[in-house]
N, C-alpha and C. Protein backbone atom coordinates (compact mmCIF):
# COMPACT_ATOMS: atom_id res chain seq x y z
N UNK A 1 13.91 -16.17 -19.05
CA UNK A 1 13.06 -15.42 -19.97
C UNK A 1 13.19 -13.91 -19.80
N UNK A 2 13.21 -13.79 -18.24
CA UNK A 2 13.56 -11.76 -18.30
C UNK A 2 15.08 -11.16 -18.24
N UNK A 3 15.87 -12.70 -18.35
CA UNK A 3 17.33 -11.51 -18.42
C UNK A 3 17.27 -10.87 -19.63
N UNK A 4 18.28 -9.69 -19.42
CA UNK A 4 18.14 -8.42 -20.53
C UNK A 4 16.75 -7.86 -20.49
N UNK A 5 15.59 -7.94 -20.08
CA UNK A 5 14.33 -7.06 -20.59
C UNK A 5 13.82 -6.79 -19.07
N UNK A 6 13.32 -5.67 -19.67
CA UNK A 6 12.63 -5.06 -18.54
C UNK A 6 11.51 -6.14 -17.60
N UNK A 7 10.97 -5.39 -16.29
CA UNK A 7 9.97 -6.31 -15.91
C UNK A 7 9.48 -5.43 -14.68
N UNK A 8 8.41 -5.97 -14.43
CA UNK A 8 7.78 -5.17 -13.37
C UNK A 8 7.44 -6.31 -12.09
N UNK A 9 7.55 -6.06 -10.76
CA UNK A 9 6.52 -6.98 -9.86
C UNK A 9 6.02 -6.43 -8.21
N UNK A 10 5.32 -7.04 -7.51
CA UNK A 10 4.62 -6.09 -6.92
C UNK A 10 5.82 -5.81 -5.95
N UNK A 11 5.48 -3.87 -5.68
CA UNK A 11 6.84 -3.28 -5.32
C UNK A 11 7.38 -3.98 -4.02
N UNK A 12 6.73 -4.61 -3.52
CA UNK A 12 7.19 -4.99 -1.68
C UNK A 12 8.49 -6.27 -2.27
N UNK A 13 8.75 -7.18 -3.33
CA UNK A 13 9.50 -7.37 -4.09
C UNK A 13 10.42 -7.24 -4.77
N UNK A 14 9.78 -6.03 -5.26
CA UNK A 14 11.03 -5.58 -6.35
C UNK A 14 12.47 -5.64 -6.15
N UNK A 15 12.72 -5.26 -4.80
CA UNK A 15 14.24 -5.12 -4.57
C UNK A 15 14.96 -7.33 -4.52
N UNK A 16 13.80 -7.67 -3.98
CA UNK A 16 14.10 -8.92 -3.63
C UNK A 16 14.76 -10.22 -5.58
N UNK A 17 13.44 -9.40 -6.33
CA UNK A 17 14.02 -9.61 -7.88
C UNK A 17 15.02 -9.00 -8.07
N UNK A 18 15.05 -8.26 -8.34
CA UNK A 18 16.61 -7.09 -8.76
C UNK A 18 18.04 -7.70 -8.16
N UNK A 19 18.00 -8.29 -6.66
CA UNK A 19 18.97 -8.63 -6.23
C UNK A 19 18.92 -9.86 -6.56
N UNK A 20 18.28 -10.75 -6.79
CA UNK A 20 18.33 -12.53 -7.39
C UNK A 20 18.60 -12.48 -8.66
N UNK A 21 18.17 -11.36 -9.56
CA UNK A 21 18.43 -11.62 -10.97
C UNK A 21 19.12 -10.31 -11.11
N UNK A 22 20.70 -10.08 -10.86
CA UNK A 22 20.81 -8.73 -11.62
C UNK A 22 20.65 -8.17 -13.12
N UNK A 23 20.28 -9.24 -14.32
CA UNK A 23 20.48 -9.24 -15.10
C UNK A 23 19.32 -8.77 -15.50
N UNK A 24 18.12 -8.59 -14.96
CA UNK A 24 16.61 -7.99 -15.22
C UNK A 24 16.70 -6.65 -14.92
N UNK A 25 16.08 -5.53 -15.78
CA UNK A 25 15.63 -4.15 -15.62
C UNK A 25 14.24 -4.35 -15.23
N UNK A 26 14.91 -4.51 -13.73
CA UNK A 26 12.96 -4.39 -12.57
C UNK A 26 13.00 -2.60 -12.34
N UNK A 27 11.70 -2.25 -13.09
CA UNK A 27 10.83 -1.38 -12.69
C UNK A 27 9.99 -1.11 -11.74
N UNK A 28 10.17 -0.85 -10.68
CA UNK A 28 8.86 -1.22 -9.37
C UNK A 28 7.81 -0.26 -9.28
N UNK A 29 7.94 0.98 -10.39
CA UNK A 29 6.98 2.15 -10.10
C UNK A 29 5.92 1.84 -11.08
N UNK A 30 5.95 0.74 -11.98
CA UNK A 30 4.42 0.82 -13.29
C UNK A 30 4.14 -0.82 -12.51
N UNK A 31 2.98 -0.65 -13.04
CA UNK A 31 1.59 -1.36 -13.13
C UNK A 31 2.29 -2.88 -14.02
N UNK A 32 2.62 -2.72 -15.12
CA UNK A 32 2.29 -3.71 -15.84
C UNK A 32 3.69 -3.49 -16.89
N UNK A 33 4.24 -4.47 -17.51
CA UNK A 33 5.10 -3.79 -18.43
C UNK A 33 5.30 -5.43 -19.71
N UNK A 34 5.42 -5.05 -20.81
CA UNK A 34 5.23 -5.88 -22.07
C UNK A 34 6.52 -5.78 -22.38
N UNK A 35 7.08 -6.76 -22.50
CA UNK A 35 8.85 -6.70 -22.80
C UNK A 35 8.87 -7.53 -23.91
N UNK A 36 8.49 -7.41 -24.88
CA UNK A 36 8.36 -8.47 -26.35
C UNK A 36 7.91 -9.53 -26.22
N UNK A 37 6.54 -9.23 -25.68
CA UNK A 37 5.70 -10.47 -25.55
C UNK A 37 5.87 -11.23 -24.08
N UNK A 38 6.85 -10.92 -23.15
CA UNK A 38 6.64 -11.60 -21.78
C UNK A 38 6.39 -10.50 -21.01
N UNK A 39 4.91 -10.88 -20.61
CA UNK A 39 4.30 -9.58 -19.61
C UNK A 39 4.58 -10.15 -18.11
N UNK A 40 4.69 -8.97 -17.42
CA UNK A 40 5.11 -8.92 -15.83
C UNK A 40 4.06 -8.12 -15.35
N UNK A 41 3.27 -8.26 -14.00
CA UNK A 41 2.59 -7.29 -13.54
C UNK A 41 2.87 -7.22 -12.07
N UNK A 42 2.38 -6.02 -11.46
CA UNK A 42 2.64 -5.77 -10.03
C UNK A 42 2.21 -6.49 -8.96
N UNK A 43 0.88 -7.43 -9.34
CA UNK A 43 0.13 -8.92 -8.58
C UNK A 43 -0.33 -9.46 -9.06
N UNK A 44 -0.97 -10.34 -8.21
CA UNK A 44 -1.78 -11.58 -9.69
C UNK A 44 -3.02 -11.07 -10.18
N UNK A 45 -3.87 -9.89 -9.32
CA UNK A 45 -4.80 -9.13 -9.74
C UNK A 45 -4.89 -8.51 -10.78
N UNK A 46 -3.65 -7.99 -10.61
CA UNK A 46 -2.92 -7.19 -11.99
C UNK A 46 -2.65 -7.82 -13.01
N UNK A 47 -2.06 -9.05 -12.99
CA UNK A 47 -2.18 -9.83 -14.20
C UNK A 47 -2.89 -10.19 -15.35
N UNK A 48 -4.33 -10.29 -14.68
CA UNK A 48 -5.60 -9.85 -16.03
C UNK A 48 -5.65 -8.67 -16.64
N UNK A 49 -5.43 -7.32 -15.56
CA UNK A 49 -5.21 -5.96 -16.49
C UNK A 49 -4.05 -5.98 -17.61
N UNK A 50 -2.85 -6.54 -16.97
CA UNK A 50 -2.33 -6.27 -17.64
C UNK A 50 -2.07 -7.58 -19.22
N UNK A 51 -2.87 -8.50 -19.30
CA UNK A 51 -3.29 -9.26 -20.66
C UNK A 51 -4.43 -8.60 -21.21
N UNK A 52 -4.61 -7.72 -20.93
CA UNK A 52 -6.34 -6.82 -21.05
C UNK A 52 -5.60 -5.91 -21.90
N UNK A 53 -4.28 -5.33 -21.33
CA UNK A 53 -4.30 -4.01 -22.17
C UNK A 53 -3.43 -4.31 -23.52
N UNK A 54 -2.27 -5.68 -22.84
CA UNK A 54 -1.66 -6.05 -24.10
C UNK A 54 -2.42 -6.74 -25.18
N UNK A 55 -3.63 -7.37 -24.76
CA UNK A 55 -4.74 -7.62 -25.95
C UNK A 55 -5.10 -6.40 -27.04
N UNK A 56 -5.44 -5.18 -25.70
CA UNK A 56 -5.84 -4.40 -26.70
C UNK A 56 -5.27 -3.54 -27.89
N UNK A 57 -4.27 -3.96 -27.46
CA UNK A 57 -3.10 -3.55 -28.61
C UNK A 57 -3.03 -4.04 -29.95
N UNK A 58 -3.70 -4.81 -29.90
CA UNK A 58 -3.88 -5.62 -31.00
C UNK A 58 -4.59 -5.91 -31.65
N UNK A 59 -6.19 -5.75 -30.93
CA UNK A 59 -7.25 -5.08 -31.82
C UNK A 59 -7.97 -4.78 -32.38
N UNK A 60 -9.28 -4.42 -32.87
CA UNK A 60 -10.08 -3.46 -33.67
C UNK A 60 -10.18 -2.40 -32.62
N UNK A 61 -10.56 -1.02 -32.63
CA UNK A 61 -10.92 -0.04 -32.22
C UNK A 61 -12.15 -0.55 -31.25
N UNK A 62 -13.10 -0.89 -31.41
CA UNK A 62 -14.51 -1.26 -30.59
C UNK A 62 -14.17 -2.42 -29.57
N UNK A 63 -12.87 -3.18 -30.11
CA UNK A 63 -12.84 -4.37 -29.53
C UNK A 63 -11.68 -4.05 -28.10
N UNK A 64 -10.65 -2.81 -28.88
CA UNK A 64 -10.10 -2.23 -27.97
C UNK A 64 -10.71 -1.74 -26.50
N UNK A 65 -11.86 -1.02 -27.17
CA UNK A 65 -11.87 -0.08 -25.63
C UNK A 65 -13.11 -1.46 -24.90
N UNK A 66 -13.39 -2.22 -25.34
CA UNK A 66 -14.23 -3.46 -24.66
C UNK A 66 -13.06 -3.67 -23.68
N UNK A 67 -11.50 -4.01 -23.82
CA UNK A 67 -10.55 -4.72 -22.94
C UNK A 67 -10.69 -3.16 -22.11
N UNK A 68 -10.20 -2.27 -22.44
CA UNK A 68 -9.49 -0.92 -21.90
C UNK A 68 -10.63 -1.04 -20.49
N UNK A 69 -11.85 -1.25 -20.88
CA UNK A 69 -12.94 -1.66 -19.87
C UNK A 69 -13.02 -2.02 -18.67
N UNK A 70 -12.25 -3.17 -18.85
CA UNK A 70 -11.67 -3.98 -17.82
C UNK A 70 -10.18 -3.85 -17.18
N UNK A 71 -9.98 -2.55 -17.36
CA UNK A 71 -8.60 -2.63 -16.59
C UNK A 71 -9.07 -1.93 -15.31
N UNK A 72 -8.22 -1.29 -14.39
CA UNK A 72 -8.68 -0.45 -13.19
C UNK A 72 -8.91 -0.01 -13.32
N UNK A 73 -9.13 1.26 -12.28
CA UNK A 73 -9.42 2.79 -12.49
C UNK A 73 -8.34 3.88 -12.89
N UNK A 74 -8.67 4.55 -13.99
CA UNK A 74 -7.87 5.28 -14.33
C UNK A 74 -6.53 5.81 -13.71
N UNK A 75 -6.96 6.45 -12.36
CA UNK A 75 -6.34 7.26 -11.52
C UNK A 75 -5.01 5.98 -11.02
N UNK A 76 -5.21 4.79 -11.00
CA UNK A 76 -4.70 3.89 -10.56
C UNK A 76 -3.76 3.92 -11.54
N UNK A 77 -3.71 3.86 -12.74
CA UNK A 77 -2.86 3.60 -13.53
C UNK A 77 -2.02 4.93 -14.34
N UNK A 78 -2.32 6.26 -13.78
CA UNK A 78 -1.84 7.42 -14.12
C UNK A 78 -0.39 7.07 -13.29
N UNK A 79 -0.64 6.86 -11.84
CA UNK A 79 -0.11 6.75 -10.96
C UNK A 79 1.16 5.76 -10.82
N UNK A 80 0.36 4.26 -11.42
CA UNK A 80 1.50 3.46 -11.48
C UNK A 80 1.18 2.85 -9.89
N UNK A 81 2.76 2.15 -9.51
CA UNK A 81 2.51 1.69 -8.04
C UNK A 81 3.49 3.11 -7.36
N UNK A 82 3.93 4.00 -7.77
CA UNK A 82 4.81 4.81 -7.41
C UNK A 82 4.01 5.54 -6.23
N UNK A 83 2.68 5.48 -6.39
CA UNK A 83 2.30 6.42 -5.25
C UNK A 83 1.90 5.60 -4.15
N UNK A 84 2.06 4.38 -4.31
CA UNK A 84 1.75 3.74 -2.96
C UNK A 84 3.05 2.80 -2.21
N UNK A 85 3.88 3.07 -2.71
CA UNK A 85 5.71 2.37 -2.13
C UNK A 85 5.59 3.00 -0.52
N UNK A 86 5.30 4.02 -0.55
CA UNK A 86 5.60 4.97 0.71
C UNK A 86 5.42 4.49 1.74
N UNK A 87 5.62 3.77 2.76
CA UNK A 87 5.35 3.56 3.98
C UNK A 87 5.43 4.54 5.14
N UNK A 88 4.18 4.66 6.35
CA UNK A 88 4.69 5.41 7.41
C UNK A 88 6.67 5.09 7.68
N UNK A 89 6.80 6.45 8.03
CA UNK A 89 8.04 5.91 8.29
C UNK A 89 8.15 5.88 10.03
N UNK A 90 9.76 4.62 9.49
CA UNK A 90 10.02 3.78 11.09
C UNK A 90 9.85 4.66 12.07
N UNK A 91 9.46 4.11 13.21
CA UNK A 91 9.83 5.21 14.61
C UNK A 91 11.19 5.14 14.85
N UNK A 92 11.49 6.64 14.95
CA UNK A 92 13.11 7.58 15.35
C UNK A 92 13.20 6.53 16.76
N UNK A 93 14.60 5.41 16.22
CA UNK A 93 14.49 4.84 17.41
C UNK A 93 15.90 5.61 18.36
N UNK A 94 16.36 6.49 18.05
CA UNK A 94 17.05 7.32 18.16
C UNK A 94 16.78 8.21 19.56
N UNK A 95 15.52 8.45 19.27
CA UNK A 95 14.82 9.48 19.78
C UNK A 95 13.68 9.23 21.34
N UNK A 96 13.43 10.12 21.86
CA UNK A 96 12.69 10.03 23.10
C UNK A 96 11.21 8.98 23.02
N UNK A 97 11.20 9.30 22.22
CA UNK A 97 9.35 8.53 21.42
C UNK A 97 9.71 7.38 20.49
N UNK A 98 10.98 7.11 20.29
CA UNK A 98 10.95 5.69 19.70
C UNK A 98 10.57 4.87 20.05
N UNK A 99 10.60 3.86 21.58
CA UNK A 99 10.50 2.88 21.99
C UNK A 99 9.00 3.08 21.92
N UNK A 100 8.19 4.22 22.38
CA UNK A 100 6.23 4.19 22.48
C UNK A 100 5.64 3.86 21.10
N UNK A 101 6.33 4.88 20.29
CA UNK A 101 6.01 4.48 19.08
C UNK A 101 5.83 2.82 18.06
N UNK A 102 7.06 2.35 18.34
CA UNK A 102 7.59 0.71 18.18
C UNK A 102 6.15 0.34 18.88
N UNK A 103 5.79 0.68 19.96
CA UNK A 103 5.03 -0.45 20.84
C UNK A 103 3.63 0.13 20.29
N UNK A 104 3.19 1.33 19.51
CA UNK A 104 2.04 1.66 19.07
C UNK A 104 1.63 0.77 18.13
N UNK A 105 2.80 0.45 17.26
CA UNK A 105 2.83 0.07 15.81
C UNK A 105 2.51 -1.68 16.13
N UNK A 106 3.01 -2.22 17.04
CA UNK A 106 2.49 -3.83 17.46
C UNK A 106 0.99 -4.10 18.12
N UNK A 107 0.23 -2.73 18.05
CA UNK A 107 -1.33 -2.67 18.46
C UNK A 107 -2.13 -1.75 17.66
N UNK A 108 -2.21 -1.89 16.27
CA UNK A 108 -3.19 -1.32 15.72
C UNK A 108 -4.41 -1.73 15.70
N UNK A 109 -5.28 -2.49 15.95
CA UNK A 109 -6.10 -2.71 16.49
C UNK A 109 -6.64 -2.29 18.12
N UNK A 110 -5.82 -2.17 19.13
CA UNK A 110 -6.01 -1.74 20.29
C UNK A 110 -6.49 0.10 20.11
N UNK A 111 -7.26 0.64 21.67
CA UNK A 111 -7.58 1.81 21.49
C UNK A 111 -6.14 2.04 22.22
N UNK A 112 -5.71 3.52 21.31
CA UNK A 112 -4.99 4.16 22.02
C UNK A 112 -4.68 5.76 22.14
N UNK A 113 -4.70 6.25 23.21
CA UNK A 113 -5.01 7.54 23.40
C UNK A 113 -3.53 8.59 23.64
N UNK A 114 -3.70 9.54 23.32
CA UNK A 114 -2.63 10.42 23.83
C UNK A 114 -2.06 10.09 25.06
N UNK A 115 -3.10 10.07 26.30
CA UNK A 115 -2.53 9.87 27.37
C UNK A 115 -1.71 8.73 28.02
N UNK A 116 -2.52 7.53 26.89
CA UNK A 116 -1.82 5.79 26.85
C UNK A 116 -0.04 6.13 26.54
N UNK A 117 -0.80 6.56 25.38
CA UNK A 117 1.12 6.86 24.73
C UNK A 117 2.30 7.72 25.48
N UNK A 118 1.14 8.39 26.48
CA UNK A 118 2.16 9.41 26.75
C UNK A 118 2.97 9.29 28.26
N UNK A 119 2.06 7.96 29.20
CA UNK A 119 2.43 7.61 29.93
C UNK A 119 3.03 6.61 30.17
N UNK A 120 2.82 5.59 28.56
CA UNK A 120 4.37 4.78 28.12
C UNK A 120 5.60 5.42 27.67
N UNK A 121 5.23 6.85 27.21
CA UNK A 121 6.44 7.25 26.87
C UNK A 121 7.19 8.00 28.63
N UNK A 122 6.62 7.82 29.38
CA UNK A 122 6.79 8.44 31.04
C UNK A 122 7.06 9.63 30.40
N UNK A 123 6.04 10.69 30.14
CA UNK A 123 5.91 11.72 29.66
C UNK A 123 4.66 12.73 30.16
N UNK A 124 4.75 13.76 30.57
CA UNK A 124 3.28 14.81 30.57
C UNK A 124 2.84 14.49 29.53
N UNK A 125 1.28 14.81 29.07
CA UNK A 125 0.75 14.39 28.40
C UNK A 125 0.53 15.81 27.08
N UNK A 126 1.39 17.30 27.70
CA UNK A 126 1.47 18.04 26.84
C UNK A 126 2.56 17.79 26.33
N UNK A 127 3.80 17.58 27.15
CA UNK A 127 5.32 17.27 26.98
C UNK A 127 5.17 15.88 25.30
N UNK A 128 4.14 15.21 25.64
CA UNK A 128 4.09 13.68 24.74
C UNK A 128 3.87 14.49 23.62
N UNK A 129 2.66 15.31 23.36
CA UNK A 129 2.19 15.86 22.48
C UNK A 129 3.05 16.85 21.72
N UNK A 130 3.84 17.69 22.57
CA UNK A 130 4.76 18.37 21.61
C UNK A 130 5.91 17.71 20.86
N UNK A 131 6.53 16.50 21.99
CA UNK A 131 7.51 16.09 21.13
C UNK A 131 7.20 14.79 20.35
N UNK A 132 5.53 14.50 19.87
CA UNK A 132 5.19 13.53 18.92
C UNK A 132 5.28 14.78 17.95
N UNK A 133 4.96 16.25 17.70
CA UNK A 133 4.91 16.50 16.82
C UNK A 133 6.21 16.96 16.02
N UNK A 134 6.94 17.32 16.87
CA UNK A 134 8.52 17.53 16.54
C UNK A 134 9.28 15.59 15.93
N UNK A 135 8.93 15.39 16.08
CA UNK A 135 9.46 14.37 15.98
C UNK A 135 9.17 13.49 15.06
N UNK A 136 7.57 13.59 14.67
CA UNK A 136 6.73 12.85 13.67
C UNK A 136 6.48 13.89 12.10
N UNK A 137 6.59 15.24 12.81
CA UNK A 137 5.71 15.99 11.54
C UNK A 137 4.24 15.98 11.31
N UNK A 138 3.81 15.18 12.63
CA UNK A 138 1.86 15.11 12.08
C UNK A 138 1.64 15.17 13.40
N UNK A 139 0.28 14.75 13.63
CA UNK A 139 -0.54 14.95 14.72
C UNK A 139 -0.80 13.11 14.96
N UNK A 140 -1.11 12.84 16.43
CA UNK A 140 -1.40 11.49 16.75
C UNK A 140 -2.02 10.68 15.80
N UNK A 141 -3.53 11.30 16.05
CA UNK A 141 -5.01 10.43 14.78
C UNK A 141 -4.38 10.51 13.79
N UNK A 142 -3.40 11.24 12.81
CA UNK A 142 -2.89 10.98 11.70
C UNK A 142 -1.99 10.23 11.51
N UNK A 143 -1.27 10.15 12.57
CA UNK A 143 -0.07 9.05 12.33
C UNK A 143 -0.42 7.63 12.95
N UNK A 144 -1.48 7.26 13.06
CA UNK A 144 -1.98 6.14 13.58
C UNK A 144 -3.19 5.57 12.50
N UNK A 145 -3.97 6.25 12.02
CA UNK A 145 -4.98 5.76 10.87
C UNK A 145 -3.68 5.79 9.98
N UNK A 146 -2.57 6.46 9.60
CA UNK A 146 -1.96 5.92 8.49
C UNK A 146 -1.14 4.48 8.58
N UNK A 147 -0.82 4.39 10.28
CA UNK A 147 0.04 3.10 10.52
C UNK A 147 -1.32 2.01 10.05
N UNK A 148 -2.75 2.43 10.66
CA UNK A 148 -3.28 1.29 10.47
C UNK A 148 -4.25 0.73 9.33
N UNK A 149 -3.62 2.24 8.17
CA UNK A 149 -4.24 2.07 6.73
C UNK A 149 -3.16 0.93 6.52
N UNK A 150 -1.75 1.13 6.81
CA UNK A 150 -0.74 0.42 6.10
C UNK A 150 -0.87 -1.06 6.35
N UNK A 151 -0.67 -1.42 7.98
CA UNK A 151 -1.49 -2.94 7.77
C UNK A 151 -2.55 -3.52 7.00
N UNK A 152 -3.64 -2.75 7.25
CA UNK A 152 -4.48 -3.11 6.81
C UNK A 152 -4.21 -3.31 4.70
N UNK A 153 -3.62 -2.52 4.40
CA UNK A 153 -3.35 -2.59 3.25
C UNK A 153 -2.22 -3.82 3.12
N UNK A 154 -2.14 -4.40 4.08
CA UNK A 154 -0.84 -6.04 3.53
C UNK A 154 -1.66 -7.03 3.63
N UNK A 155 -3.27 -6.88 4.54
CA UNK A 155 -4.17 -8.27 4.59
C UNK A 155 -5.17 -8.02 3.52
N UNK A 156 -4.94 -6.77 2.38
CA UNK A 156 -5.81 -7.14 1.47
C UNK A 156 -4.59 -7.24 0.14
N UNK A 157 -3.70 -7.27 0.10
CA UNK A 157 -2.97 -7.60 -0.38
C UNK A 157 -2.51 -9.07 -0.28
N UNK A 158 -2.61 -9.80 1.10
CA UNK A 158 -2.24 -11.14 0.99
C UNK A 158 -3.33 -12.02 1.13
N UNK A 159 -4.67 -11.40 2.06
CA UNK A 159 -5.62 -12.60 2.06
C UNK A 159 -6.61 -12.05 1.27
N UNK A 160 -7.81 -12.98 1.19
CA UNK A 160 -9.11 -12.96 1.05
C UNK A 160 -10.02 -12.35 2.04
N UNK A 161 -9.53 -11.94 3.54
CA UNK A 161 -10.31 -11.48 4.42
C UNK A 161 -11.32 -10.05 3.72
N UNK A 162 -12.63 -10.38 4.31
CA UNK A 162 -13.64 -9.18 3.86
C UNK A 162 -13.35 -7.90 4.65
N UNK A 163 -14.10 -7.08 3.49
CA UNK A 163 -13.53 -5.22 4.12
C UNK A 163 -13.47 -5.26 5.29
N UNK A 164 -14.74 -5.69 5.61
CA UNK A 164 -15.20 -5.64 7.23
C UNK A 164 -14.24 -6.22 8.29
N UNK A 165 -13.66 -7.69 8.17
CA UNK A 165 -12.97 -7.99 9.24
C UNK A 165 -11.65 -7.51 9.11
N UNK A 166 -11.35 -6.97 7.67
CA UNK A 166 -9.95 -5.74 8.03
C UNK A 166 -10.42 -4.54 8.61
N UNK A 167 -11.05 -4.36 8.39
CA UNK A 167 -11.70 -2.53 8.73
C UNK A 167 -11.92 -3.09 10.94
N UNK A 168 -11.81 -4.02 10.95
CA UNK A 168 -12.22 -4.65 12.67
C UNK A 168 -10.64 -5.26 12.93
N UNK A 169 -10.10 -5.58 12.55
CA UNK A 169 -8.63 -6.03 12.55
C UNK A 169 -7.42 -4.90 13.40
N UNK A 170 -7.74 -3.86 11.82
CA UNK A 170 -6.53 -2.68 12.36
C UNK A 170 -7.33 -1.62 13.39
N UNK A 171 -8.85 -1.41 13.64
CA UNK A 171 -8.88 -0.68 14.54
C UNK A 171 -9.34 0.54 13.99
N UNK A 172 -10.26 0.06 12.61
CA UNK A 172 -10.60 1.35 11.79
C UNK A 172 -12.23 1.60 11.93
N UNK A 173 -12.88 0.51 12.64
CA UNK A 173 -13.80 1.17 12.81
C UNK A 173 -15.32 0.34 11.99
N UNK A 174 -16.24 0.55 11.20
CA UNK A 174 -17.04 0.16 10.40
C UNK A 174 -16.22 0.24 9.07
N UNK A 175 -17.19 -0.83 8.01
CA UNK A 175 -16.74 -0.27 6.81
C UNK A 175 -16.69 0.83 6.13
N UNK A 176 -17.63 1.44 6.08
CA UNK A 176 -17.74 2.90 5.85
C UNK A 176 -16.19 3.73 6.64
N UNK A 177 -16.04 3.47 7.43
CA UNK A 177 -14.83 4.75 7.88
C UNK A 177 -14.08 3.75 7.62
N UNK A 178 -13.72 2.72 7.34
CA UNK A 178 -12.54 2.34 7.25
C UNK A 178 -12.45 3.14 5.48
N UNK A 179 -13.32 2.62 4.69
CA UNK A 179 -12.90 2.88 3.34
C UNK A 179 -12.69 4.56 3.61
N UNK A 180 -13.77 5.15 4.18
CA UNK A 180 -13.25 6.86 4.51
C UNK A 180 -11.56 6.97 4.65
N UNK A 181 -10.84 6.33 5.68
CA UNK A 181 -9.76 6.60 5.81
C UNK A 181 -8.70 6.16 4.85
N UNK A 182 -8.95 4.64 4.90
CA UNK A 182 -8.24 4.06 3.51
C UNK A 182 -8.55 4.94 1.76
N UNK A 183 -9.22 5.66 1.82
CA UNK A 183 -9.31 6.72 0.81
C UNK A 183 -8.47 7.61 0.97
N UNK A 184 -8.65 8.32 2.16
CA UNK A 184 -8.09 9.35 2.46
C UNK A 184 -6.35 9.52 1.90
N UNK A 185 -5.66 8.41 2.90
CA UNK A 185 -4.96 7.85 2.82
C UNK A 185 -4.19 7.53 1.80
N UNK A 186 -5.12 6.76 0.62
CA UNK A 186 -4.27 6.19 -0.75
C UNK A 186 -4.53 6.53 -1.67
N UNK A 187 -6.04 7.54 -1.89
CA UNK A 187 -6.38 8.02 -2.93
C UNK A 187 -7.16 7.04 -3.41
N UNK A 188 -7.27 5.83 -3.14
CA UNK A 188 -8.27 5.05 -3.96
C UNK A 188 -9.30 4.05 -3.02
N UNK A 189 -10.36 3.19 -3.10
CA UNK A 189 -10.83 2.46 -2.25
C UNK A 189 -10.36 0.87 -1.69
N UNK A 190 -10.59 0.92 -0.84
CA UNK A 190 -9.63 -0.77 -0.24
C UNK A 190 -10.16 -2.06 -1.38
N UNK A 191 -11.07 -1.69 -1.79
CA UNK A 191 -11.59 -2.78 -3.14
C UNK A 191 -10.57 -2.46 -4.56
N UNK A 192 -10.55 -1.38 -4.51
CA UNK A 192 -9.74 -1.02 -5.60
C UNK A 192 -8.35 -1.28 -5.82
N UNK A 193 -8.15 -1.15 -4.51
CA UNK A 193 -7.02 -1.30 -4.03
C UNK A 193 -6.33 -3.13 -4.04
N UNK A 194 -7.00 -3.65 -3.49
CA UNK A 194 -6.67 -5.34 -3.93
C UNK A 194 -7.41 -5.55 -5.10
N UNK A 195 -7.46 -4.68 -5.86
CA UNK A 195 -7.83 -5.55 -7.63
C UNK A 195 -6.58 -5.39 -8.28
N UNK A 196 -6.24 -3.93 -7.84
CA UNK A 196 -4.50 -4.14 -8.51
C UNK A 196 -3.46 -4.72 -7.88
N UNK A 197 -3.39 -4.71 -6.42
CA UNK A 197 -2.09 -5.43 -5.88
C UNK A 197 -2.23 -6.72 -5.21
N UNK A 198 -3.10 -7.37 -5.37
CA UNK A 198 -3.52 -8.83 -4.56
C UNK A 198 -2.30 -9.77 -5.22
N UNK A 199 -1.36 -10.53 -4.20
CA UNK A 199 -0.38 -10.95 -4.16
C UNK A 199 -0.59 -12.78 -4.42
N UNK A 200 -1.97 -12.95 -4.40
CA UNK A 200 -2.38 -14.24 -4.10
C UNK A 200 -3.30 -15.16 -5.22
């Protein structure tokens, strides 16, 4: 049904379609896409938005913006999935702080401190600190709430688990700061966030 026409699906995918079907124009940066009547969306969440908006295409004016209603939040769909592909990137395994890093990223949930990291990396603990920042471009607390926005953003993407036992999972804290950071972070809220990309 999608060789020759465009199609969209959720981006952690996309490459995995594209290479099984070369014959499909996969888009991985929009939301939703209508290819003459066979709609594709970025999750199954997304799938009601996107019969919502191809309904509304069709129509009365009053009856329109009733669907338009029910799609996400705006900002979500200015955006597309383009602003959320980004992953922390890998630890420089190259580099002096690769191997600490690797071993940060298998405990987001655990506490971990400058000095933890810095005496797995067998490092002074100023020595750790300068060359996490040479090396990362950020500061510790930032590169660690983003590793553990990013998990946390694949268990509301694949399960049903509540805010709360993700927000207790990766190590973020209450709900309240978890959604604080997961805002911070993605620009949108962790609810918001699995209405458009829920995989399940």
């Amino acid at each position: 049904m999608l060789d020759g026409r465009r199609a969209t699906t959720h981006w952690r995918y996309a490459d995995d379609l594209a290479r099984l079907h070369p014959t499909v124009e996969v888009d991985p940066d929009v939301l939703c896409v209508d290819a003459e009547g066979v709609l594709t969306s970025a999750g199954v969440a997304r799938a009601s938005t996107c019969a919502c908006t191809s309904r509304a295409a069709t129509t009365d004016p009053p009856s329109r913006t009733r669907w338009h209603e029910r799609s996400s939040p705006h900002r979500i769909e200015e955006g597309g999935q383009a602003q959320f592909i980004r992953r922390p990137p890998a630890p420089p395994k190259r580099t002096s702080l690769g191997p600490t890093l690797e071993w940060a990223l298998t405990r987001p949930d655990k506490p971990l401190t400058v000095a933890g990291l810095a005496a797995h990396a067998r490092q002074a603990t100023r020595t750790f600190v300068r060359s996490f920042a040479a090396e990362t471009g950020t500061t510790l607390i930032k590169w660690l709430n983003t590793a553990r926005v990013d998990r946390a953003r694949e268990l509301l993407e694949t399960t049903d688990a509540t805010i709360s036992h993700v927000s207790q999972m990766y190590g973020l804290g209450t709900p309240a700061n978890f959604r604080h950071h997961f805002r911070r972070t993605t620009g949108i809220t962790p609810r918001e966030y699995r209405q458009s990309f829920a995989v399940i």
